[in-house]
C-alpha atoms as a PDB file:
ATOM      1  CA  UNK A   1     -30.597-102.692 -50.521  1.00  0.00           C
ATOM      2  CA  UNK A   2     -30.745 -99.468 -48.565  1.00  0.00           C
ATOM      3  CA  UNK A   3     -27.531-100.130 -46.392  1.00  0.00           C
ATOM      4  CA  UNK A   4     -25.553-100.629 -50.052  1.00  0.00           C
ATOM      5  CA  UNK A   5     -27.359 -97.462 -50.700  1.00  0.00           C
ATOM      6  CA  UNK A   6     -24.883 -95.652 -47.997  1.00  0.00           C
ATOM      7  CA  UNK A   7     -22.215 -97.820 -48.597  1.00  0.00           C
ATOM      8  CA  UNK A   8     -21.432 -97.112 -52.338  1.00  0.00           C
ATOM      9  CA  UNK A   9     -22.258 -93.560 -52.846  1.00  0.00           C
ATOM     10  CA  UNK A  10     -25.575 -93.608 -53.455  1.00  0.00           C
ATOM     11  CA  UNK A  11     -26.955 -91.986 -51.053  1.00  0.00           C
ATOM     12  CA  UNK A  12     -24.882 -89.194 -51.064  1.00  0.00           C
ATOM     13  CA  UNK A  13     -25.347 -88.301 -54.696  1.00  0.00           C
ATOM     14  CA  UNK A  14     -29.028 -88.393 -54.071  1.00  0.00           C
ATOM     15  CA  UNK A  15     -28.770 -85.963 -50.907  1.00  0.00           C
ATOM     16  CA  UNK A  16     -25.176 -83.944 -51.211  1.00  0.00           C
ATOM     17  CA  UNK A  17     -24.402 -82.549 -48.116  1.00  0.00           C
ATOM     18  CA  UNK A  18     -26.012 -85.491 -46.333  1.00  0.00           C
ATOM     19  CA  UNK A  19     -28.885 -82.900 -44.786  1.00  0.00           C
ATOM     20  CA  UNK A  20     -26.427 -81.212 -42.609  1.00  0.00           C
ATOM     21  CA  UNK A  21     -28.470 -77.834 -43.409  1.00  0.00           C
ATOM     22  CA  UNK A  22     -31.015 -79.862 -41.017  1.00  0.00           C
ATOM     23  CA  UNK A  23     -28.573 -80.302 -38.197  1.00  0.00           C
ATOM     24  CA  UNK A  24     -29.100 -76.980 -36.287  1.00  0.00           C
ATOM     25  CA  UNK A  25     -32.546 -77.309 -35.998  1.00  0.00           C
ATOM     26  CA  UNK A  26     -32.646 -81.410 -34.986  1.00  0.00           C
ATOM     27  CA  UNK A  27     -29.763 -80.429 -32.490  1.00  0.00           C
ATOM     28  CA  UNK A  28     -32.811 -77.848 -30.810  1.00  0.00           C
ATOM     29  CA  UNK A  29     -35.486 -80.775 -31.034  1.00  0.00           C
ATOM     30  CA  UNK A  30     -33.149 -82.885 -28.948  1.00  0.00           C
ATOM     31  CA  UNK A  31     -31.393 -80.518 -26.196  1.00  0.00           C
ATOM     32  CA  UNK A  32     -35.130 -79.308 -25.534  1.00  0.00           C
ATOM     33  CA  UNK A  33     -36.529 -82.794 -25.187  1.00  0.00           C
ATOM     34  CA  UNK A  34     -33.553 -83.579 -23.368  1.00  0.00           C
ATOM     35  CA  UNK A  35     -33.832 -80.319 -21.057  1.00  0.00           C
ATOM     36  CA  UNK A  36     -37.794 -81.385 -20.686  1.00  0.00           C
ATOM     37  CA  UNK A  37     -36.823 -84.620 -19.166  1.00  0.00           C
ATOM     38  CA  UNK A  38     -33.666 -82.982 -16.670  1.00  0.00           C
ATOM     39  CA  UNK A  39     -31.690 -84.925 -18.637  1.00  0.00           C
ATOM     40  CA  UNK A  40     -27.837 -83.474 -19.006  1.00  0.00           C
ATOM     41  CA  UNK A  41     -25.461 -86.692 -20.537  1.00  0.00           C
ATOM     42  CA  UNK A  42     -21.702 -87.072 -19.518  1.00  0.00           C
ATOM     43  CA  UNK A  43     -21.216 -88.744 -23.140  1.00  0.00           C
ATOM     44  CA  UNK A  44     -23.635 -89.247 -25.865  1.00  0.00           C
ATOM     45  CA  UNK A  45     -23.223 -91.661 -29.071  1.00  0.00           C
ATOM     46  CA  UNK A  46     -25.113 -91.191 -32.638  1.00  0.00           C
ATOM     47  CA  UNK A  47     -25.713 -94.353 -34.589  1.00  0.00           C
ATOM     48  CA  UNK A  48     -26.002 -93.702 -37.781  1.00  0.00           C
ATOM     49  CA  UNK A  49     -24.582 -89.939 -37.350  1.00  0.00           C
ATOM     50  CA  UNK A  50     -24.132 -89.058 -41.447  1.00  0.00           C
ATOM     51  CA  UNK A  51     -22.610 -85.780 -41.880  1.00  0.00           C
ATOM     52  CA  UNK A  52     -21.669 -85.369 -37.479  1.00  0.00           C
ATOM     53  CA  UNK A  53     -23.249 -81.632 -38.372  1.00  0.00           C
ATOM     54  CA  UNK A  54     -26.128 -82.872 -35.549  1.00  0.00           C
ATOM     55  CA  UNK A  55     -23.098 -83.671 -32.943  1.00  0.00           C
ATOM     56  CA  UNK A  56     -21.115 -80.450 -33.949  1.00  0.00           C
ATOM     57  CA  UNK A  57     -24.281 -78.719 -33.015  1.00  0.00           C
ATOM     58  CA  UNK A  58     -24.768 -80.703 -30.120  1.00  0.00           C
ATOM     59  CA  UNK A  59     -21.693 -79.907 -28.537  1.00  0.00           C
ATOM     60  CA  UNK A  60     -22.068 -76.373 -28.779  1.00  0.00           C
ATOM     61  CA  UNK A  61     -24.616 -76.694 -26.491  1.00  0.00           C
ATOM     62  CA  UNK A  62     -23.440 -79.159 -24.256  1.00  0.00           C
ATOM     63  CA  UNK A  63     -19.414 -78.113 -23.009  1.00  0.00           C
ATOM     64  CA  UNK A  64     -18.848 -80.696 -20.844  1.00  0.00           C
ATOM     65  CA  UNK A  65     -20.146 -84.141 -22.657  1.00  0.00           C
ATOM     66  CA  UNK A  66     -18.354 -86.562 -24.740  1.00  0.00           C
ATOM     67  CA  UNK A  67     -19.734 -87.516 -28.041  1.00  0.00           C
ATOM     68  CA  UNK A  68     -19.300 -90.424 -30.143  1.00  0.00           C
ATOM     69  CA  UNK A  69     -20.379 -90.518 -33.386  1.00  0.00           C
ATOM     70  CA  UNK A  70     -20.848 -93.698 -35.824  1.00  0.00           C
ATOM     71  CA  UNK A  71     -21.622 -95.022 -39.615  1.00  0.00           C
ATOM     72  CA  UNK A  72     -21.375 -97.555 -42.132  1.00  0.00           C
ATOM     73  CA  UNK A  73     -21.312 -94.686 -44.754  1.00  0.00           C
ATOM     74  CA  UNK A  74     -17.207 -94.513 -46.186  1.00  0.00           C
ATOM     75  CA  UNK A  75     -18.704 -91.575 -47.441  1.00  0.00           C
ATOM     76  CA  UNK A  76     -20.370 -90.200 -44.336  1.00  0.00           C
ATOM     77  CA  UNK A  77     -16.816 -90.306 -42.888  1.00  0.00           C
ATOM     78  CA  UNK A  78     -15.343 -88.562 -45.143  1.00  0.00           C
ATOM     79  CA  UNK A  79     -17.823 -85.498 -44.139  1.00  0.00           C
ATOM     80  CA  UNK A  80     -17.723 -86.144 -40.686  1.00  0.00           C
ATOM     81  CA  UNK A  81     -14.089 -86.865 -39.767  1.00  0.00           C
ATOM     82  CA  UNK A  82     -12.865 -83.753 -40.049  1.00  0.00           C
ATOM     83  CA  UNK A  83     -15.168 -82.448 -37.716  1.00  0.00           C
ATOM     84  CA  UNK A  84     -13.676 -84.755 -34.730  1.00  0.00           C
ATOM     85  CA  UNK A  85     -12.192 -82.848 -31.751  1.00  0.00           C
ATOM     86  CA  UNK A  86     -11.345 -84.123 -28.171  1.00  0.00           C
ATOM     87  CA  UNK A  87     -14.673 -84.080 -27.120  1.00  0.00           C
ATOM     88  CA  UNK A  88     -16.404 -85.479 -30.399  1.00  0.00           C
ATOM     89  CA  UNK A  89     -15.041 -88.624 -32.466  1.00  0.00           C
ATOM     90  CA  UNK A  90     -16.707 -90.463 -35.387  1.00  0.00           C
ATOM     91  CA  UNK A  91     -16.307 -94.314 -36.197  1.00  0.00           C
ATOM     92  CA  UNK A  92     -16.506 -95.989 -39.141  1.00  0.00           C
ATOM     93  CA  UNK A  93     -18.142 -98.932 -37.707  1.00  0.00           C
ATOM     94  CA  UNK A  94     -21.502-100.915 -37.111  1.00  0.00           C
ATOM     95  CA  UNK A  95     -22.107 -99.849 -33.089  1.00  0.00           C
ATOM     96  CA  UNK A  96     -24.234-102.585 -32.683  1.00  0.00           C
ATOM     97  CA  UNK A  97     -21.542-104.928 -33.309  1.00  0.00           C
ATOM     98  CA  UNK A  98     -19.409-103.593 -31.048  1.00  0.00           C
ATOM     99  CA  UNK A  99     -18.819-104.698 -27.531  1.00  0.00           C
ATOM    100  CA  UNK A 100     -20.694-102.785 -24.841  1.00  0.00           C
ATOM    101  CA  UNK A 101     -19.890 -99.581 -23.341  1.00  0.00           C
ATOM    102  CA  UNK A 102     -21.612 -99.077 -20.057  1.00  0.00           C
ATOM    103  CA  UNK A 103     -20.406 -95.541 -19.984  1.00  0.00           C
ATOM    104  CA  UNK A 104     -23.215 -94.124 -22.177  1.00  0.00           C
ATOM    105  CA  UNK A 105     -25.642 -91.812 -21.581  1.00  0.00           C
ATOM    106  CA  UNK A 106     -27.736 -91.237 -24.429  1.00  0.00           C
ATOM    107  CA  UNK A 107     -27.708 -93.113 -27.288  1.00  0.00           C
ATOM    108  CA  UNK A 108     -29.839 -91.769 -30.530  1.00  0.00           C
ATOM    109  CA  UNK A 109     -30.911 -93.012 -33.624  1.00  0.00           C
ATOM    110  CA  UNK A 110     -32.347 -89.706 -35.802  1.00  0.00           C
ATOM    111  CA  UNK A 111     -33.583 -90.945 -38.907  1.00  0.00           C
ATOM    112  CA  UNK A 112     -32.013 -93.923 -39.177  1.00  0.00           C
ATOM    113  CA  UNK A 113     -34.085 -97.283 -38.669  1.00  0.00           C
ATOM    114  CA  UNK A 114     -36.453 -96.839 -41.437  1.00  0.00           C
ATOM    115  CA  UNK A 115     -33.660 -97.636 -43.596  1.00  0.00           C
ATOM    116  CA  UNK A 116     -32.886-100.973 -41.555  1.00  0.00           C
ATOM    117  CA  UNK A 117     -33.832-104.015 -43.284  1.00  0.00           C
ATOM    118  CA  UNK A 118     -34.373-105.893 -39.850  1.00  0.00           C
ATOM    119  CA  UNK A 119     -35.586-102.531 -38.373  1.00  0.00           C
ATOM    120  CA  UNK A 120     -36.566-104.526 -35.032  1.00  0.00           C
ATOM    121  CA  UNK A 121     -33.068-106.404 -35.239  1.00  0.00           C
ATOM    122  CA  UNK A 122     -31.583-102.934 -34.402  1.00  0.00           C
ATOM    123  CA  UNK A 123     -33.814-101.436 -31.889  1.00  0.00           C
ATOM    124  CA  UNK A 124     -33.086-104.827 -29.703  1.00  0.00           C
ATOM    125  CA  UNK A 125     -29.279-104.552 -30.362  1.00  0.00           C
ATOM    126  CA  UNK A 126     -29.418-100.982 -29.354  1.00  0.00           C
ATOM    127  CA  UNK A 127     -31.980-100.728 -26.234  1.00  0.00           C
ATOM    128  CA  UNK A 128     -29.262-102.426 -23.709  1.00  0.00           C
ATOM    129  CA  UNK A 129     -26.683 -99.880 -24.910  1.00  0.00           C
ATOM    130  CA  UNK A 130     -27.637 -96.869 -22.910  1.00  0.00           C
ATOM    131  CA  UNK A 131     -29.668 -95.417 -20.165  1.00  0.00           C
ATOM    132  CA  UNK A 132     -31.373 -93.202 -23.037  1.00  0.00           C
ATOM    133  CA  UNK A 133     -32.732 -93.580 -26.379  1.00  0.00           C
ATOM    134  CA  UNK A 134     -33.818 -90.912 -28.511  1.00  0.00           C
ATOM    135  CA  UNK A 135     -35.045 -91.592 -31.789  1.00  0.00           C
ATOM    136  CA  UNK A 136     -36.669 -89.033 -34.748  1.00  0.00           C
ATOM    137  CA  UNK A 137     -38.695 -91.038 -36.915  1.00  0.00           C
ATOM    138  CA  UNK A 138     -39.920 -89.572 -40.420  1.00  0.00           C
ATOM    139  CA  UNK A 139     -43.782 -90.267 -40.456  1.00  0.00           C
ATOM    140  CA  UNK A 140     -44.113 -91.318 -43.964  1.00  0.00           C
ATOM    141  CA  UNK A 141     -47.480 -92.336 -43.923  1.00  0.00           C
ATOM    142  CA  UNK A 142     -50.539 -89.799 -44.093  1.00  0.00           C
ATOM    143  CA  UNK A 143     -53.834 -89.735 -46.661  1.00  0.00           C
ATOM    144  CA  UNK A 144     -52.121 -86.927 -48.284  1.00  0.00           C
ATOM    145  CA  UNK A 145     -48.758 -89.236 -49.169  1.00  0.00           C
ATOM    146  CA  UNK A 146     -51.102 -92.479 -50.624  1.00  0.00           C
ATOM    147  CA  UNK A 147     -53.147 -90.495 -52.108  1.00  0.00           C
ATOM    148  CA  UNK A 148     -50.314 -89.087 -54.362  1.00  0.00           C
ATOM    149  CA  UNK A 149     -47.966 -92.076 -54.008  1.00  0.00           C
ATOM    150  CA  UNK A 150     -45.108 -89.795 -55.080  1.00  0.00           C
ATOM    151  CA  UNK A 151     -43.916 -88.922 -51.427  1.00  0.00           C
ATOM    152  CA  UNK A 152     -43.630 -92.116 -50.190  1.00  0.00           C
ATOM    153  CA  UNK A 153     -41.446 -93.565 -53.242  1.00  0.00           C
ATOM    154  CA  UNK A 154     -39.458 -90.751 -53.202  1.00  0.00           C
ATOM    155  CA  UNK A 155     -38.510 -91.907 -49.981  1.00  0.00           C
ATOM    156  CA  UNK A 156     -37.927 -95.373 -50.934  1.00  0.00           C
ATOM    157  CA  UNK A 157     -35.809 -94.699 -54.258  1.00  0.00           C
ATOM    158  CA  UNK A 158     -33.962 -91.591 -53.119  1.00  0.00           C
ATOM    159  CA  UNK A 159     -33.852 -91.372 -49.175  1.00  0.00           C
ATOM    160  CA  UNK A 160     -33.542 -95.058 -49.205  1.00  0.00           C
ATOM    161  CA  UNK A 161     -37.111 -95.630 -46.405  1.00  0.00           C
ATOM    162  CA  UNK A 162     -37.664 -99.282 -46.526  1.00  0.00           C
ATOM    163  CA  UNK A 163     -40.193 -99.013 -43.426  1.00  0.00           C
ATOM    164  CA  UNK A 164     -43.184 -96.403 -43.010  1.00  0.00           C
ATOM    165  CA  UNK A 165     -44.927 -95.196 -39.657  1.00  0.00           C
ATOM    166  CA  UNK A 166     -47.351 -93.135 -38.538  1.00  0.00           C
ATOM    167  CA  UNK A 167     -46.959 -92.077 -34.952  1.00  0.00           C
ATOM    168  CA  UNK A 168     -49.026 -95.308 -33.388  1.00  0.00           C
ATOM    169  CA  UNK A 169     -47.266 -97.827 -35.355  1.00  0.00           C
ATOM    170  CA  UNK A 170     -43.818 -96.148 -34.846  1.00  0.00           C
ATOM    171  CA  UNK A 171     -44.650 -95.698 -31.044  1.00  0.00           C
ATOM    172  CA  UNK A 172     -45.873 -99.347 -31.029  1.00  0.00           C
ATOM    173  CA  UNK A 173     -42.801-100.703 -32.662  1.00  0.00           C
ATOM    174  CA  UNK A 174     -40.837 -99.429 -29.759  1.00  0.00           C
ATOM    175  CA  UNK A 175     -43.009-100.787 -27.313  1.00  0.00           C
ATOM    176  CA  UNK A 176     -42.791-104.205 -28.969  1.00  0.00           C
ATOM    177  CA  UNK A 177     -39.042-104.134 -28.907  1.00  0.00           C
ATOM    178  CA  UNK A 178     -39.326-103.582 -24.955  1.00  0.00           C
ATOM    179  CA  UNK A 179     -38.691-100.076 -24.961  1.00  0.00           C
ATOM    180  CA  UNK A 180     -40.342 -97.812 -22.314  1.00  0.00           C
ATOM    181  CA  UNK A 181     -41.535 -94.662 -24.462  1.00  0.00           C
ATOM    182  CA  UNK A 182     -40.616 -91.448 -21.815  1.00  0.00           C
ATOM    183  CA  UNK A 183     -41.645 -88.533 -23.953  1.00  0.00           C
ATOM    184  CA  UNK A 184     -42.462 -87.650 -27.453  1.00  0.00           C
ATOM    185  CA  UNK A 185     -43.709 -85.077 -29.402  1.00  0.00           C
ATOM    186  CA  UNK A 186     -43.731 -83.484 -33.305  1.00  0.00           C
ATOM    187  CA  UNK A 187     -41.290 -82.009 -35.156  1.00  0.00           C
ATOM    188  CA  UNK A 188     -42.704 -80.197 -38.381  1.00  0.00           C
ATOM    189  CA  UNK A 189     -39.510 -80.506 -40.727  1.00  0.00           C
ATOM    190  CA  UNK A 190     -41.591 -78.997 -43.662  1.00  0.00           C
ATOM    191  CA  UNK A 191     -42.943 -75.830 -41.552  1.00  0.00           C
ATOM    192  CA  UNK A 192     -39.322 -75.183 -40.191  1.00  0.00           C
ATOM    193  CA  UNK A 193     -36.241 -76.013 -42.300  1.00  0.00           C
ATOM    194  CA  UNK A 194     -34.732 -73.713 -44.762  1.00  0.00           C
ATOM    195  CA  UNK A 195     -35.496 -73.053 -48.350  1.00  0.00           C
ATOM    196  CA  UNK A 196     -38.305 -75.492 -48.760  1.00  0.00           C
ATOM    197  CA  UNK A 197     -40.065 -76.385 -52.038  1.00  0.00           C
ATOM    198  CA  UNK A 198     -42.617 -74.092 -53.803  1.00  0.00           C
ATOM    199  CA  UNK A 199     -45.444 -77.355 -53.363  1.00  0.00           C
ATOM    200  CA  UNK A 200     -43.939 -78.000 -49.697  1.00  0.00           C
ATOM    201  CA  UNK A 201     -44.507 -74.295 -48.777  1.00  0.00           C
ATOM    202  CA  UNK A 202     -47.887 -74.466 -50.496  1.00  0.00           C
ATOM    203  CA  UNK A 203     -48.474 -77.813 -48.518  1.00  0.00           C
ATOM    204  CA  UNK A 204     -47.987 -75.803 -45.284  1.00  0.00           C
ATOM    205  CA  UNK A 205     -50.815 -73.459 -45.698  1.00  0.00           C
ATOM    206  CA  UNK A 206     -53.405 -76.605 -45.235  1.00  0.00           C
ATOM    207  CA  UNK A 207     -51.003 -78.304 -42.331  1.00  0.00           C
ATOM    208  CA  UNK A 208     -51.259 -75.206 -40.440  1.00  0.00           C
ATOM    209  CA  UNK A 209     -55.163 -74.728 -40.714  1.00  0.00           C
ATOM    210  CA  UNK A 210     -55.721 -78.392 -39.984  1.00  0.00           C
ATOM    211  CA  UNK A 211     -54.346 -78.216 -37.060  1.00  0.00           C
ATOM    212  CA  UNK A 212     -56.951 -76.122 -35.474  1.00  0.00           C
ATOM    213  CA  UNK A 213     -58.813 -79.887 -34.907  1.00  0.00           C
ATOM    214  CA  UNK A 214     -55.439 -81.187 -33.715  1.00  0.00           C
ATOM    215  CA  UNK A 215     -51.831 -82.026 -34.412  1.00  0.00           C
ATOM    216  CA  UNK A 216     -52.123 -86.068 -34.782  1.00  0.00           C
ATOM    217  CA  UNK A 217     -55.071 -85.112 -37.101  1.00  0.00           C
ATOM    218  CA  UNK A 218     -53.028 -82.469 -39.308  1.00  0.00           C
ATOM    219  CA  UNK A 219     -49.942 -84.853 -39.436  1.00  0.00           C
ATOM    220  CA  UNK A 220     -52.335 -88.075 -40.233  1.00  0.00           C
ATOM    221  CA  UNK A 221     -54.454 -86.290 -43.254  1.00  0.00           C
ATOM    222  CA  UNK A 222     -51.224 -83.811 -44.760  1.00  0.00           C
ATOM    223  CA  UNK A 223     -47.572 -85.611 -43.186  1.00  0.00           C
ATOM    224  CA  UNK A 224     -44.466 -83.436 -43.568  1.00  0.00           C
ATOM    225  CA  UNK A 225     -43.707 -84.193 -39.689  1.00  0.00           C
ATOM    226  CA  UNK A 226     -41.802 -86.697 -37.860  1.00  0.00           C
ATOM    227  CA  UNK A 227     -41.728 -88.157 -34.038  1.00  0.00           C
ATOM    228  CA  UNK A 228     -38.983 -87.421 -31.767  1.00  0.00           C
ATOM    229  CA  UNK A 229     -38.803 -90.126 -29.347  1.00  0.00           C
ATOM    230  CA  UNK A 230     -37.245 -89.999 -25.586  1.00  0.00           C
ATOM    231  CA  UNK A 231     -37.093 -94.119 -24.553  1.00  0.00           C
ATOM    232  CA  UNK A 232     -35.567 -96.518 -21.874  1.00  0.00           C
END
């Protein structure tokens, strides 16, 4: 099961580092969806925070909030712990168990419920929890990635994706868990994070020229993008 995944080690022998060379770049995505929406938080929580790179970077831009950050992952802790100072803390807990803080802001999600077993489960446990929801949502699904097959079971056996979306059915399972979808737009992972693969970079030549008919119809025929979501 893909929580066990995080739990025993798993998961961070099949991604060392725990994609922290991604935080810089997912803290941008969020401050300027944030920043679109006037939307400054006193204190902001991560479920499912990982490494805590994404908070670290977060509060660099953001001097006067208070950040939480939580996980299941022993391992995850171990990474993000000593990165705690007395505006940023990380928990070794299940947030949705805990009892209610009515003090939060912003609560986000980034890359986290497609590894949920009862994916819908969470997004009801966590809608009441905060003015603000923010999620980024790998979009697994695209002609390129069934065509080849390879993509998405690379997500299943080593990212641990037990859930796939493309931007209507990730949009709609929000919707159907009584969220109120604010804002959203792309984020093109493969076009902008460091160091990618020679076939990725290759990949990005077509991306790029399909997208002269349109950015749903690029990500829906080639992938390599996900959805960052702004919610109430």
């Amino acid at each position: 099961m893909p929580q066990s995944m995080h739990q025993s080690g798993e998961y961070l022998e099949n991604n060392p580092g725990w994609h922290s060379h991604a935080s810089p770049y997912k803290a941008r995505w969020i401050a300027d969806i944030l920043a679109r929406n006037r939307i400054t938080p006193g204190k902001l929580v991560e479920v499912g925070c990982g490494s805590g790179q994404i908070l670290v970077e977060l509060a660099k831009r953001y001097p006067q909030t208070y950040f939480e950050g939580y996980d299941i992952s022993p391992q995850a802790m171990a990474i993000a712990t000593p990165k705690a100072t007395e505006r940023l803390s990380y928990h070794h807990a299940d947030f949705i168990a805990l009892e209610p803080d009515p003090g939060i802001d912003v609560a986000m999600a980034i890359d986290v419920f497609e590894h949920v077993d009862d994916y819908r489960g969470f997004l009801r446990g966590l809608k009441s929890r905060a003015t603000w929801k923010l999620f980024h949502i790998p979009l697994d699904l695209s002609v390129q990635a069934l065509l080849r097959g390879k993509g998405i079971m690379y997500a299943r056996t080593r990212m641990g994706h037990v859930h796939y979306f493309y931007k209507d059915t990730a949009l709609m399972t929000l919707e159907d868990c009584g969220y109120e979808v604010v804002d959203w737009n792309y984020t093109h992972g493969n076009e902008t994070l460091p160091n990618p693969a020679l076939k990725t970079r290759a990949m990005n030549i077509p991306r790029k020229l399909l997208r002269l008919f349109g950015e749903d119809f690029s990500v829906r025929m080639t992938g390599g993008s996900s959805l960052l979501v702004l919610a109430r």
